[in-house]
Each structure stands twice: as structure tokens, then as C-alpha cells.
Protein backbone atom coordinates (compact mmCIF):
# COMPACT_ATOMS: atom_id res chain seq x y z
CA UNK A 1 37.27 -64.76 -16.81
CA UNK A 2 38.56 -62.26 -19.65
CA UNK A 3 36.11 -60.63 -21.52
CA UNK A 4 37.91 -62.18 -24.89
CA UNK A 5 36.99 -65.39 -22.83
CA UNK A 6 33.04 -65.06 -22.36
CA UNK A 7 33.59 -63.81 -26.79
CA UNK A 8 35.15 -67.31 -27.37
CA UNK A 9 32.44 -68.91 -25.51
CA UNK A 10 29.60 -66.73 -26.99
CA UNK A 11 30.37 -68.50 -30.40
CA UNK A 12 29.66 -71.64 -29.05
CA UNK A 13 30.04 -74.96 -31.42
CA UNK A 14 25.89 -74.71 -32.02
CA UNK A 15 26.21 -71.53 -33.32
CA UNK A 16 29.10 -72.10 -35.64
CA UNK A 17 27.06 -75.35 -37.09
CA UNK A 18 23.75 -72.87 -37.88
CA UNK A 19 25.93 -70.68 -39.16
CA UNK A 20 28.37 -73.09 -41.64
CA UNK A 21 24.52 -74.69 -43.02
CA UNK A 22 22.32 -71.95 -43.38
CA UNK A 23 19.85 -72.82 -45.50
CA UNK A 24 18.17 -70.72 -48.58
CA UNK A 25 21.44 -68.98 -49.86
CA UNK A 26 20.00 -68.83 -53.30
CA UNK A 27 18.50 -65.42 -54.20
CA UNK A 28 15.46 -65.82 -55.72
CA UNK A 29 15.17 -65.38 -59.81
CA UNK A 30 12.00 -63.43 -59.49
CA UNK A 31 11.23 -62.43 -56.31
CA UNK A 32 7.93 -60.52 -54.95
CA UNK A 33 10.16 -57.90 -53.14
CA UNK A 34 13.81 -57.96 -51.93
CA UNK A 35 15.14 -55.55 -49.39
CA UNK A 36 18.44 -55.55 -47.72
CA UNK A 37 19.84 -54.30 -44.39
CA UNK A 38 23.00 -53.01 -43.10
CA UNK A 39 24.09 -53.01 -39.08
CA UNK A 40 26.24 -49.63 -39.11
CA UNK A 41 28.19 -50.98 -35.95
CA UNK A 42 29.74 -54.06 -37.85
CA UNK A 43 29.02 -53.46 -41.47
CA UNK A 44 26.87 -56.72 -41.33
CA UNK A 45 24.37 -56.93 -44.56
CA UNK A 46 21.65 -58.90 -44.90
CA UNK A 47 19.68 -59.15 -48.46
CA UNK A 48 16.62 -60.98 -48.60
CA UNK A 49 14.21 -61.96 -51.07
CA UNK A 50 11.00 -63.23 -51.00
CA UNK A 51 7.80 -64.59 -52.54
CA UNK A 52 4.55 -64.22 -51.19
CA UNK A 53 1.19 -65.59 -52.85
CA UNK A 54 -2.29 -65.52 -50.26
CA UNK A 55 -0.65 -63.70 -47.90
CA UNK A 56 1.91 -66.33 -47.07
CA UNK A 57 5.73 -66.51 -47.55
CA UNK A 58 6.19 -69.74 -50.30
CA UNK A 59 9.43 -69.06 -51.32
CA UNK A 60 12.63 -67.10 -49.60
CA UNK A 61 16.65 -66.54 -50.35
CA UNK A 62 19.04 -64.82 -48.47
CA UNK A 63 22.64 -63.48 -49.28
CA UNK A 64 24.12 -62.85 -45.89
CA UNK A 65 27.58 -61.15 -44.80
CA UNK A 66 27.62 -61.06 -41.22
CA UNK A 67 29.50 -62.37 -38.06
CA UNK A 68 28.26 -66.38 -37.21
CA UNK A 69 25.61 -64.63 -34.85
CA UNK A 70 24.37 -63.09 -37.67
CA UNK A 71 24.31 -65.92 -39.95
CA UNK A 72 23.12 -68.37 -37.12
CA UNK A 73 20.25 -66.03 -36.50
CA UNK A 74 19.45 -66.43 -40.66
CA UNK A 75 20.03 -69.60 -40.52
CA UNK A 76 17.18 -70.32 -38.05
CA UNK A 77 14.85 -67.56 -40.11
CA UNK A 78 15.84 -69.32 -43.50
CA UNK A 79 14.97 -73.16 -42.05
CA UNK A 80 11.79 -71.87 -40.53
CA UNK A 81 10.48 -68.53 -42.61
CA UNK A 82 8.38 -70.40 -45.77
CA UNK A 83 4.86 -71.06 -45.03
CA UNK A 84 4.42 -68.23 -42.84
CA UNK A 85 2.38 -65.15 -43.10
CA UNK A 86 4.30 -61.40 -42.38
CA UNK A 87 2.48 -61.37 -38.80
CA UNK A 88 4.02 -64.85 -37.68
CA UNK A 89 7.52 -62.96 -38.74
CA UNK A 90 6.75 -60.15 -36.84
CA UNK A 91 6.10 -62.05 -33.69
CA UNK A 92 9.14 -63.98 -33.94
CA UNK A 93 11.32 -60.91 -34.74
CA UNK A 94 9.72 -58.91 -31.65
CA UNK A 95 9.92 -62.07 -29.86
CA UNK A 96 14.01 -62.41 -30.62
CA UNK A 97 14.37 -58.40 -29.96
CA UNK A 98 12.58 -59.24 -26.37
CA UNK A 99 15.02 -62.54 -25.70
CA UNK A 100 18.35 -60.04 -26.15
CA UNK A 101 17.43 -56.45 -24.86
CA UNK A 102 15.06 -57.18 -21.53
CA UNK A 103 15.56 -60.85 -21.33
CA UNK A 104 12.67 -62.30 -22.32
CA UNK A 105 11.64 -65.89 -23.25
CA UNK A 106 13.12 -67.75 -26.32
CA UNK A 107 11.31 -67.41 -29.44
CA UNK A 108 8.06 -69.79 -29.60
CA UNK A 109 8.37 -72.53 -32.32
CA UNK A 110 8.89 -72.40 -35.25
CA UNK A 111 11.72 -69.68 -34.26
CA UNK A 112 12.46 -71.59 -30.78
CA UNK A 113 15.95 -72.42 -32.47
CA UNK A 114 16.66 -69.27 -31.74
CA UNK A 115 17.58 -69.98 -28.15
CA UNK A 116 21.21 -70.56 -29.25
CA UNK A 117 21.90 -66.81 -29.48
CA UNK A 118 20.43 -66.03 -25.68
CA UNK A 119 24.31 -65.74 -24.49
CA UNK A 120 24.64 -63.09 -26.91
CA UNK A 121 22.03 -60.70 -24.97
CA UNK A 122 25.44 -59.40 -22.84
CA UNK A 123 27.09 -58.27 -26.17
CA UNK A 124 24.89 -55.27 -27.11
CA UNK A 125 27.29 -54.60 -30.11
CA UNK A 126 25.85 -57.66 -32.05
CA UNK A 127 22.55 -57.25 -31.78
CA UNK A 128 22.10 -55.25 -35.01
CA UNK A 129 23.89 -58.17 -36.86
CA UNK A 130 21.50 -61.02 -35.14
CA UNK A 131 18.46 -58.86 -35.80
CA UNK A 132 19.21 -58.22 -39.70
CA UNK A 133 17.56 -61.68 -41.44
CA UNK A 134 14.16 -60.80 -39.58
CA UNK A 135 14.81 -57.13 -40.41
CA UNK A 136 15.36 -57.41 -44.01
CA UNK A 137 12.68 -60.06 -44.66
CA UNK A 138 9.99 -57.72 -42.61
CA UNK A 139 10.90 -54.86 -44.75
CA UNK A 140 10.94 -56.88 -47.98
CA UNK A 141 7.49 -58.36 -47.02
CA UNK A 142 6.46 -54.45 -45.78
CA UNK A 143 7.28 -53.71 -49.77
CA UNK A 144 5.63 -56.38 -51.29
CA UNK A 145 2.42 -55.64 -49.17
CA UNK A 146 2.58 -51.78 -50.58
CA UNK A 147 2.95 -53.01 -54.58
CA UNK A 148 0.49 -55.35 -54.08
């Protein structure tokens, strides 16, 4: 099988259905912090804003410009990211980093989604783009934390 083959198959019918109803494209009016990140490979961007009261996400929006692995991978963070507190994020984004460089286990809930992107762990060249959403929200939430 062709390499341009196993690249066909990598954007599997799943993936292009995360990606085509990602949820939380709205950018938030007043957000707590907003941070956005850039894979240099691909020119990927992910912005992300967010609202956090108690220590707890309770509101998030996303503009994302990235391949469908990138946008699956924010849909999945967008559908599952309010209600959680920055160390929940964390785990899921170490937990996603794990599943594509030494092939660890799929994200727990409520990241378990996730598990659509495991094919992608051959393609080292996308990982930047699948990693932005959790990347931009930890940094946003890493902001928030020092103003607060």
C-alpha cells in the first residue's frame, strides 16, 4: 500500500464527522484568558478562549484553522472541556501526547473520543496540529491562573 494510501485512510469518515461539527466555534465576548497556538510544520492555529470561575472551566470557544486531525482533536476538547478543572486538561493532553508518540492507551473519558486519531501516531508531521486545542486551552488556563 502507497503511503498516499495509509494518508487517505488516516482521515477516516469518523474523523471528517468530528471535524465538520466541532462544537464551541464561538469566541467568547469576555473571556478569562485567551491564548492561541501555531504548529510551525503546517501553519495550523488554534485560538482558544476560556472562562474559569472556582477553579473550573464554565465556559470555552475556539477558532480553529487546522487540517481535520486538528479540528477532530478540538472537536473532542470543545464537546468535553466545560466543567473541568486545568489538572483534568492536563491529564488528558499528556494522556493524548502518550497515545501518539510511545503508544500509549486512549485518553480516559471524558477525552476517550479521542481514540479516533490513534492511526495518526505513524504521521509524526501532524502531531503539532492534533496537539494545538489542548495546547492553547492549557496555556490560556496557565494565564488566567497568573492574573488571577
Amino acid at each position: 500500500m502507497s503511503a498516499e494510501n495509509d494518508l487517505i485512510k488516516l482521515y477516516s469518515g469518523r474523523i471528517l464527522a468530528l471535524a465538520a461539527d466541532m462544537p464551541r466555534t464561538a469566541r467568547l465576548q469576555y473571556p478569562t484568558a485567551t491564548a492561541k497556538k501555531r504548529a510551525p510544520l503546517c501553519g495550523s492555529t488554534v485560538t482558544v478562549d476560556v472562562d474559569v470561575k472556582d477553579g473550573v472551566i464554565t465556559d470555552y470557544g475556539q477558532d480553529v484553522k487546522a487540517c481535520a486531525l486538528g479540528q477532530a482533536a478540538a472537536a473532542v476538547v470543545g464537546a468535553n472541556i466545560v466543567g473541568l478543572t486545568p489538572d483534568q486538561v492536563q491529564a488528558g493532553r499528556d494522556a493524548l501526547f502518550a497515545m501518539l508518540k510511545s503508544d500509549g492507551p486512549v485518553p480516559a473519558p471524558p477525552f476517550s473520543d479521542l481514540e479516533v486519531l490513534k492511526p495518526a501516531k505513524d504521521y509524526k508531521n501532524r502531531h503539532a496540529s492534533i496537539m494545538l486545542a489542548f495546547d492553547a486551552t492549557l496555556e490560556a488556563l496557565q494565564a488566567q491562573h497568573a492574573s488571577a
